[in-house]
Protein backbone atom coordinates (compact mmCIF):
# COMPACT_ATOMS: atom_id res chain seq x y z
CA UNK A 1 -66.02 -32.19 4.50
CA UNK A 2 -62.43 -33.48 3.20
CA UNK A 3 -62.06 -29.95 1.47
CA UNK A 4 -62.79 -28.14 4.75
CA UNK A 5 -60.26 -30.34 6.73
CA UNK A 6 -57.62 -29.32 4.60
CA UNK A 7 -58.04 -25.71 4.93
CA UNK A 8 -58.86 -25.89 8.72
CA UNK A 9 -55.69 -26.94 8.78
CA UNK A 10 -53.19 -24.39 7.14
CA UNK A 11 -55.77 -21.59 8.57
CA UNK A 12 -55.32 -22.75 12.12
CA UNK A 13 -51.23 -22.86 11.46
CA UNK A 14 -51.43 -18.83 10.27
CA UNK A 15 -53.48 -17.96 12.78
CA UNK A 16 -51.06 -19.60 15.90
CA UNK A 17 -48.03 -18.26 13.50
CA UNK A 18 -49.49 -14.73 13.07
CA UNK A 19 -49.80 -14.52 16.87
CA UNK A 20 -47.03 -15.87 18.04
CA UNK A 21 -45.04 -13.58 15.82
CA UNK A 22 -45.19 -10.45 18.08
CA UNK A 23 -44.52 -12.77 21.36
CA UNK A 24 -40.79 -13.99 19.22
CA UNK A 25 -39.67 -10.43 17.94
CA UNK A 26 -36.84 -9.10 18.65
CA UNK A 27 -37.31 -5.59 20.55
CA UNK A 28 -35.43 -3.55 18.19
CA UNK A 29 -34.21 -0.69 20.86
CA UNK A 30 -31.85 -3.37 21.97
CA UNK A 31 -28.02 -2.71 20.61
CA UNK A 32 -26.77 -4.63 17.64
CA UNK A 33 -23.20 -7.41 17.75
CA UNK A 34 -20.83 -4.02 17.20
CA UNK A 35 -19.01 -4.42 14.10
CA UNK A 36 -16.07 -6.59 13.59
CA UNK A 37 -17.51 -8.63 16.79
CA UNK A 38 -15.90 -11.92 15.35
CA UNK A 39 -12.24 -10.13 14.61
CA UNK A 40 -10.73 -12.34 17.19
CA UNK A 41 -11.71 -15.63 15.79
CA UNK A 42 -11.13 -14.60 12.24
CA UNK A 43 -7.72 -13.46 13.65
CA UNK A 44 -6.97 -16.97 15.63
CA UNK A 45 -7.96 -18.63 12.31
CA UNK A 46 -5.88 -16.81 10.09
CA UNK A 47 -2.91 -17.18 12.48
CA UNK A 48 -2.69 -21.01 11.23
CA UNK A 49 -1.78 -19.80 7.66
CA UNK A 50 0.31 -16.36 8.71
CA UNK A 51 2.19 -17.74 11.28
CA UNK A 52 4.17 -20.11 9.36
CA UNK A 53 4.00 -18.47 6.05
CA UNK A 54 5.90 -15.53 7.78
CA UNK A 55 7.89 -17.80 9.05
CA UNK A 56 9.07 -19.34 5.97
CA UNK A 57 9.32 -15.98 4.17
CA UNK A 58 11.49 -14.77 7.15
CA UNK A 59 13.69 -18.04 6.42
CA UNK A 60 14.12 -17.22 2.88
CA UNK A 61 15.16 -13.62 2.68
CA UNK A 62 17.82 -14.58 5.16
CA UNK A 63 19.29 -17.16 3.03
CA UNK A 64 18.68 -14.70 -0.21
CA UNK A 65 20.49 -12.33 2.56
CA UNK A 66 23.31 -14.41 2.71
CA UNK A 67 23.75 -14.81 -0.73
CA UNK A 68 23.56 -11.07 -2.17
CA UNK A 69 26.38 -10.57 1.13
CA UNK A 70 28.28 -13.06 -0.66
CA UNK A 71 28.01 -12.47 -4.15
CA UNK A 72 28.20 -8.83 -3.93
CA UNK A 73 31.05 -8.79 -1.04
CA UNK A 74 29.19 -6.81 1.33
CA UNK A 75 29.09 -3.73 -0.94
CA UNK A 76 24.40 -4.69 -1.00
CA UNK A 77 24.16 -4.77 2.45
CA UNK A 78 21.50 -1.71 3.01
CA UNK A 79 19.23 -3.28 0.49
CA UNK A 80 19.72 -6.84 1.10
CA UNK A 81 18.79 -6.00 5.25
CA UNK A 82 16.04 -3.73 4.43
CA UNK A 83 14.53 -6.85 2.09
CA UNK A 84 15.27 -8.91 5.28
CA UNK A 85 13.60 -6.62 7.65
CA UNK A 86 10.55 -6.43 5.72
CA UNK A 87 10.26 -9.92 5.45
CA UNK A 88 11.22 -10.82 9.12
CA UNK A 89 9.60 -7.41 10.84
CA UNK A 90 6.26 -6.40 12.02
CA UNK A 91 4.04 -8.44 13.87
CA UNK A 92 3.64 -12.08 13.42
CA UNK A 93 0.78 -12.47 15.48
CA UNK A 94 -2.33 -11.20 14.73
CA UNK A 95 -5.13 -10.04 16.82
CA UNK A 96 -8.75 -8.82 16.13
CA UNK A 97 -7.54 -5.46 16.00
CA UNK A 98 -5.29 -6.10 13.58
CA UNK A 99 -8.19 -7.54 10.98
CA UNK A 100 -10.88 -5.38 12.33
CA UNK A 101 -12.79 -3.94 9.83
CA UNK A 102 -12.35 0.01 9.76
CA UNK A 103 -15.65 2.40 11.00
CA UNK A 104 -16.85 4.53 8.08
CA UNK A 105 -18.60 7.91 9.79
């Protein structure tokens, strides 16, 4: 009697499990989250850490900007603004298409 309780019990579970199964499935013609769906959050996320590490990058090459103008008289300045432009150019805020992964075909 005790024996038949305890698989009554675990048989009755499957059986409600096995047909609820179809009732909770997900119809599979339906589209799937398009790829880089969360690029916007990962993008506002990151923007904590870019934001003012670009910032602070930007700050430095302009004082190592300063100094190469000084020490050199003027005669670096083509490299020392090109090391300032890439430091202080390009965009400091990024978006979700910025991070968004790229489609392979």
């Amino acid at each position: 009697m005790t024996s038949t309780r305890f698989l009554a019990g675990p048989l009755a579970l499957l059986l409600v499990g096995a047909c609820a199964l179809p009732t909770h499935a997900q119809d599979p013609s339906q589209a799937k989250e398009p790829a880089g769906a969360g690029a916007t959050t990962a993008a506002a996320v990151t923007d904590v850490f870019y934001v003012p590490g670009k910032a602070i990058l930007c700050g430095v090459s302009g004082v190592l900007w300063v100094a190469t103008m000084a020490l050199t008289f003027g005669t670096l300045y083509q490299g020392s603004a090109d090391f300032v432009r890439g430091a202080c150019g390009g965009t400091w805020v990024l978006t979700g298409e910025d991070i968004k992964p790229a489609q392979s075909y």
